[in-house]
N, C-alpha and C. Protein backbone atom coordinates (compact mmCIF):
# COMPACT_ATOMS: atom_id res chain seq x y z
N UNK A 1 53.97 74.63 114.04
CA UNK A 1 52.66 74.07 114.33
C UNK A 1 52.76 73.16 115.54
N UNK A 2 51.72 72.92 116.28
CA UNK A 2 51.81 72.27 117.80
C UNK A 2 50.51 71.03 117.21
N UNK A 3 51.39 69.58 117.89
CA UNK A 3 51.28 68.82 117.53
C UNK A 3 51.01 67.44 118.48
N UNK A 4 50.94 66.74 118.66
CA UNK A 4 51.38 65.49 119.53
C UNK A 4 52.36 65.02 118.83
N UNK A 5 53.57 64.77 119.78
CA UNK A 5 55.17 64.23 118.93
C UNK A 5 54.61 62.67 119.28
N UNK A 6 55.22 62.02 117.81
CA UNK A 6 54.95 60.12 117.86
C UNK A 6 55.60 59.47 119.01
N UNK A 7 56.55 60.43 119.26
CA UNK A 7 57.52 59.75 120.31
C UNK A 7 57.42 60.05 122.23
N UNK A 8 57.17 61.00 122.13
CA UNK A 8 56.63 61.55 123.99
C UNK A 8 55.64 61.74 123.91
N UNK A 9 54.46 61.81 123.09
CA UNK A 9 53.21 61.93 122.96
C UNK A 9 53.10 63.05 123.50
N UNK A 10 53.62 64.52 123.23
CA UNK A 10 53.41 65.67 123.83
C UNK A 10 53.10 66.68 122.97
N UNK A 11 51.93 67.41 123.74
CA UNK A 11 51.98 68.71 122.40
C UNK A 11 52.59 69.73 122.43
N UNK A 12 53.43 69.57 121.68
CA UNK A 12 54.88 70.29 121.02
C UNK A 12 54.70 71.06 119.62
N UNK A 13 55.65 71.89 119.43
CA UNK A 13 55.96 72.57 118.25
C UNK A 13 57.04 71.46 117.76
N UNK A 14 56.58 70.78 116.52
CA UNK A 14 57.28 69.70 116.03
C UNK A 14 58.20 70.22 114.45
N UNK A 15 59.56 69.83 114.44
CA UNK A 15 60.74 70.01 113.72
C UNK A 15 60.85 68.87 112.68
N UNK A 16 61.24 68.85 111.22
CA UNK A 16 61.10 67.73 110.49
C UNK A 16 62.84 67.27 110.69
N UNK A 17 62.49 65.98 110.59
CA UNK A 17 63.89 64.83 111.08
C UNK A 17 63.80 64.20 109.64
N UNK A 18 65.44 64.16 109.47
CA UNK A 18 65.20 63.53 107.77
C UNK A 18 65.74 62.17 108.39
N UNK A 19 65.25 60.94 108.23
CA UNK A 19 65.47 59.56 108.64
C UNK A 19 67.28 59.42 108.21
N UNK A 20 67.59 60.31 106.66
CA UNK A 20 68.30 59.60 106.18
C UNK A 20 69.50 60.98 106.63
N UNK A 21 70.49 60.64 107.50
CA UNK A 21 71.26 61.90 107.62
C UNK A 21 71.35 62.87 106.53
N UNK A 22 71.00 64.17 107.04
CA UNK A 22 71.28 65.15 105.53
C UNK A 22 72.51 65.62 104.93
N UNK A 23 73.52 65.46 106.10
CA UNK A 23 74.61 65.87 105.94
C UNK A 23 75.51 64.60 105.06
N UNK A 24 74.93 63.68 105.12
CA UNK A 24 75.36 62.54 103.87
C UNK A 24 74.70 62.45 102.69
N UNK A 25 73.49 62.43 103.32
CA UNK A 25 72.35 61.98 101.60
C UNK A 25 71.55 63.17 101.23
N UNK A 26 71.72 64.07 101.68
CA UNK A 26 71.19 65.23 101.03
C UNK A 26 69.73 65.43 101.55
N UNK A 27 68.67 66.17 100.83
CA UNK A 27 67.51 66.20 100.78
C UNK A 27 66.72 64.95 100.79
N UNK A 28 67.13 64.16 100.40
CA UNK A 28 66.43 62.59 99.68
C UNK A 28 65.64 62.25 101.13
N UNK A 29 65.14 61.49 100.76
CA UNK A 29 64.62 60.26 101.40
C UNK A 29 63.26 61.05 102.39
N UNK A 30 62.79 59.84 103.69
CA UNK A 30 61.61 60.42 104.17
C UNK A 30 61.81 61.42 105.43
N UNK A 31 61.06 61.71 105.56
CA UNK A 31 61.36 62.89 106.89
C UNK A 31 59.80 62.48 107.84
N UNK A 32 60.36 62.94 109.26
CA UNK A 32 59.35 62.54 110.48
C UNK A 32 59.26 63.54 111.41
N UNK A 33 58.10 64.62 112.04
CA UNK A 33 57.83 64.96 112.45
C UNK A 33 58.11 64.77 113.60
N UNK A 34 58.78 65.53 114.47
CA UNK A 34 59.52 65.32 115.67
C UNK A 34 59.33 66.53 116.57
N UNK A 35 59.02 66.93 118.38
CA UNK A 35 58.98 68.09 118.79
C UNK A 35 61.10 67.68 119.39
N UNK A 36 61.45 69.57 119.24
CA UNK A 36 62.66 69.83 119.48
C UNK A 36 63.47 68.80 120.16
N UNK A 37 63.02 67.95 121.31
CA UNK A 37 63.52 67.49 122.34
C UNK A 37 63.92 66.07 122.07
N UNK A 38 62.75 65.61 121.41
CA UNK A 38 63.43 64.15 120.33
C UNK A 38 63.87 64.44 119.40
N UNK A 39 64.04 65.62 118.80
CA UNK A 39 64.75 65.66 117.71
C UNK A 39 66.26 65.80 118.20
N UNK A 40 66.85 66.78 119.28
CA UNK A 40 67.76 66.43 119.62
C UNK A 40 68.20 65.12 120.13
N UNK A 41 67.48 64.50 120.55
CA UNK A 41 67.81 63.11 121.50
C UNK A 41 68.07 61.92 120.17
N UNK A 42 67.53 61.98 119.34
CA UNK A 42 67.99 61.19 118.17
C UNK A 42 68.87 61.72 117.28
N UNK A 43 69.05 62.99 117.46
CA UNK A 43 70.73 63.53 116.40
C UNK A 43 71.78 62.86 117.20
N UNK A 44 71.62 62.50 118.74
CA UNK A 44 72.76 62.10 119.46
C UNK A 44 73.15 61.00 118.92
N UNK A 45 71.70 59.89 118.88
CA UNK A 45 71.88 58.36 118.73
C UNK A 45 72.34 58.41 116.90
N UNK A 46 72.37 59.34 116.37
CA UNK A 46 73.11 59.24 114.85
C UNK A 46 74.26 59.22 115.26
N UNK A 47 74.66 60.40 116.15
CA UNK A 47 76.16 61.06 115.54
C UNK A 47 76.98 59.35 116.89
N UNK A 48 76.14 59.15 117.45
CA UNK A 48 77.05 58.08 117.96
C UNK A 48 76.99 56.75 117.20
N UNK A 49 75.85 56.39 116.50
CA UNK A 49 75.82 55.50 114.85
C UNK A 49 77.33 55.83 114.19
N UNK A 50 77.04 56.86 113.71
CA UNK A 50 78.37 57.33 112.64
C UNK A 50 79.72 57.41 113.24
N UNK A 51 79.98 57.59 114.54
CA UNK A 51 81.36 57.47 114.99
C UNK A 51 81.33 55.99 115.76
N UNK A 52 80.72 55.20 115.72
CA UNK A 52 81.17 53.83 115.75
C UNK A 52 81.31 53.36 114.20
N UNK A 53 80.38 53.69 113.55
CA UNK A 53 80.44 52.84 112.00
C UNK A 53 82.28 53.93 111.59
N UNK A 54 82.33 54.71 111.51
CA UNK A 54 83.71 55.58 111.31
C UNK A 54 84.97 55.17 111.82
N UNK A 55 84.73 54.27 113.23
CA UNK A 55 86.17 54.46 114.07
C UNK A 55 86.50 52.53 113.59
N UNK A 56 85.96 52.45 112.85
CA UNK A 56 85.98 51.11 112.12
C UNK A 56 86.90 51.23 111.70
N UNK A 57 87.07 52.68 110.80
CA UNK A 57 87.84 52.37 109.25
C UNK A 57 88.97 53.81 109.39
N UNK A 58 89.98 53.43 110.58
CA UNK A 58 90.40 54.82 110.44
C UNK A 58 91.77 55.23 109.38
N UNK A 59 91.69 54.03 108.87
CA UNK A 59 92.77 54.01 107.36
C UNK A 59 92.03 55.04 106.43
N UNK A 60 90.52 54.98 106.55
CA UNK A 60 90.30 56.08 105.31
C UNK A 60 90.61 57.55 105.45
N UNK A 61 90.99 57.41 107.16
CA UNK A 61 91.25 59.12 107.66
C UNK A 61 92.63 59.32 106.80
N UNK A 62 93.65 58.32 107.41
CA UNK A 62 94.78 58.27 107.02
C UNK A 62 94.78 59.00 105.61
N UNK A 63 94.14 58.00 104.94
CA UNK A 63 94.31 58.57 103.05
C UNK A 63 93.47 59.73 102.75
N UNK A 64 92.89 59.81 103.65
CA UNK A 64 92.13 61.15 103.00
C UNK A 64 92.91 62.50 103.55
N UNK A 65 94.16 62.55 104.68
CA UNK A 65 94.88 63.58 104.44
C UNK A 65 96.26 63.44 104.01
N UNK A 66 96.48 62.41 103.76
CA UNK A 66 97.64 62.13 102.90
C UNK A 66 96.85 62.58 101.55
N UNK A 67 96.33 62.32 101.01
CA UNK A 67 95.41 63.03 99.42
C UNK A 67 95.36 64.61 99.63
N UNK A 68 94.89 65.10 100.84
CA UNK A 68 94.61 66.19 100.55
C UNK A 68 96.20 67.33 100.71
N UNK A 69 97.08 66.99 101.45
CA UNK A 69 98.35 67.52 101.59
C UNK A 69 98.96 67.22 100.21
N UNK A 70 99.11 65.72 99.74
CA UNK A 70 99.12 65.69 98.49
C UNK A 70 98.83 66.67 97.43
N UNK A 71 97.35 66.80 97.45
CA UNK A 71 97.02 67.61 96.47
C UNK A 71 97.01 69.35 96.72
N UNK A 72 98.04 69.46 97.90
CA UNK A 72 97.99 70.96 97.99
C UNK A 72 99.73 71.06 97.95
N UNK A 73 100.40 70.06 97.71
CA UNK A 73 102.07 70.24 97.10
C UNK A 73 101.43 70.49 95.80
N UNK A 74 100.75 70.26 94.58
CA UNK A 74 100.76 70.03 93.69
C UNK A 74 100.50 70.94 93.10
N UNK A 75 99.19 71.91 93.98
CA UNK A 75 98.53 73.48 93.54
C UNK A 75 99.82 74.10 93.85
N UNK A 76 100.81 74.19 94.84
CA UNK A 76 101.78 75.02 95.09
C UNK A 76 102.60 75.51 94.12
């Protein structure tokens, strides 16, 4: 459907944006009407959110493939 996007004020064929990343929280939460072009331009400003909040904590990388090598001596 063609729309005016909230964000460039353009009439666009607009894509639903889930506020709450989906690839973490699933389906949940609210979603915002977006045309293609902000929708890409704000997946950027996530995925660069999540690899600053990530490069915080890179001990959890550590343990999470020490666990998983771990747990594939164990299936062996």
């Amino acid at each position: 459907m063609k729309a005016i996007c909230p964000r460039c004020h353009q009439l666009r064929h607009l894509t639903e944006h889930h506020i709450l990343p989906k690839h973490i929280f699933g389906n949940r939460g609210r979603k915002v009407a977006i045309c293609r072009e902000c929708h890409n331009e704000i997946e950027l400003l996530v995925m660069k959110l999540e690899k600053a909040i990530l490069s915080q904590f890179p001990g959890a990388f550590v343990v999470l493939v020490r666990q998983f090598l771990r747990d594939a001596s164990i299936q062996a």
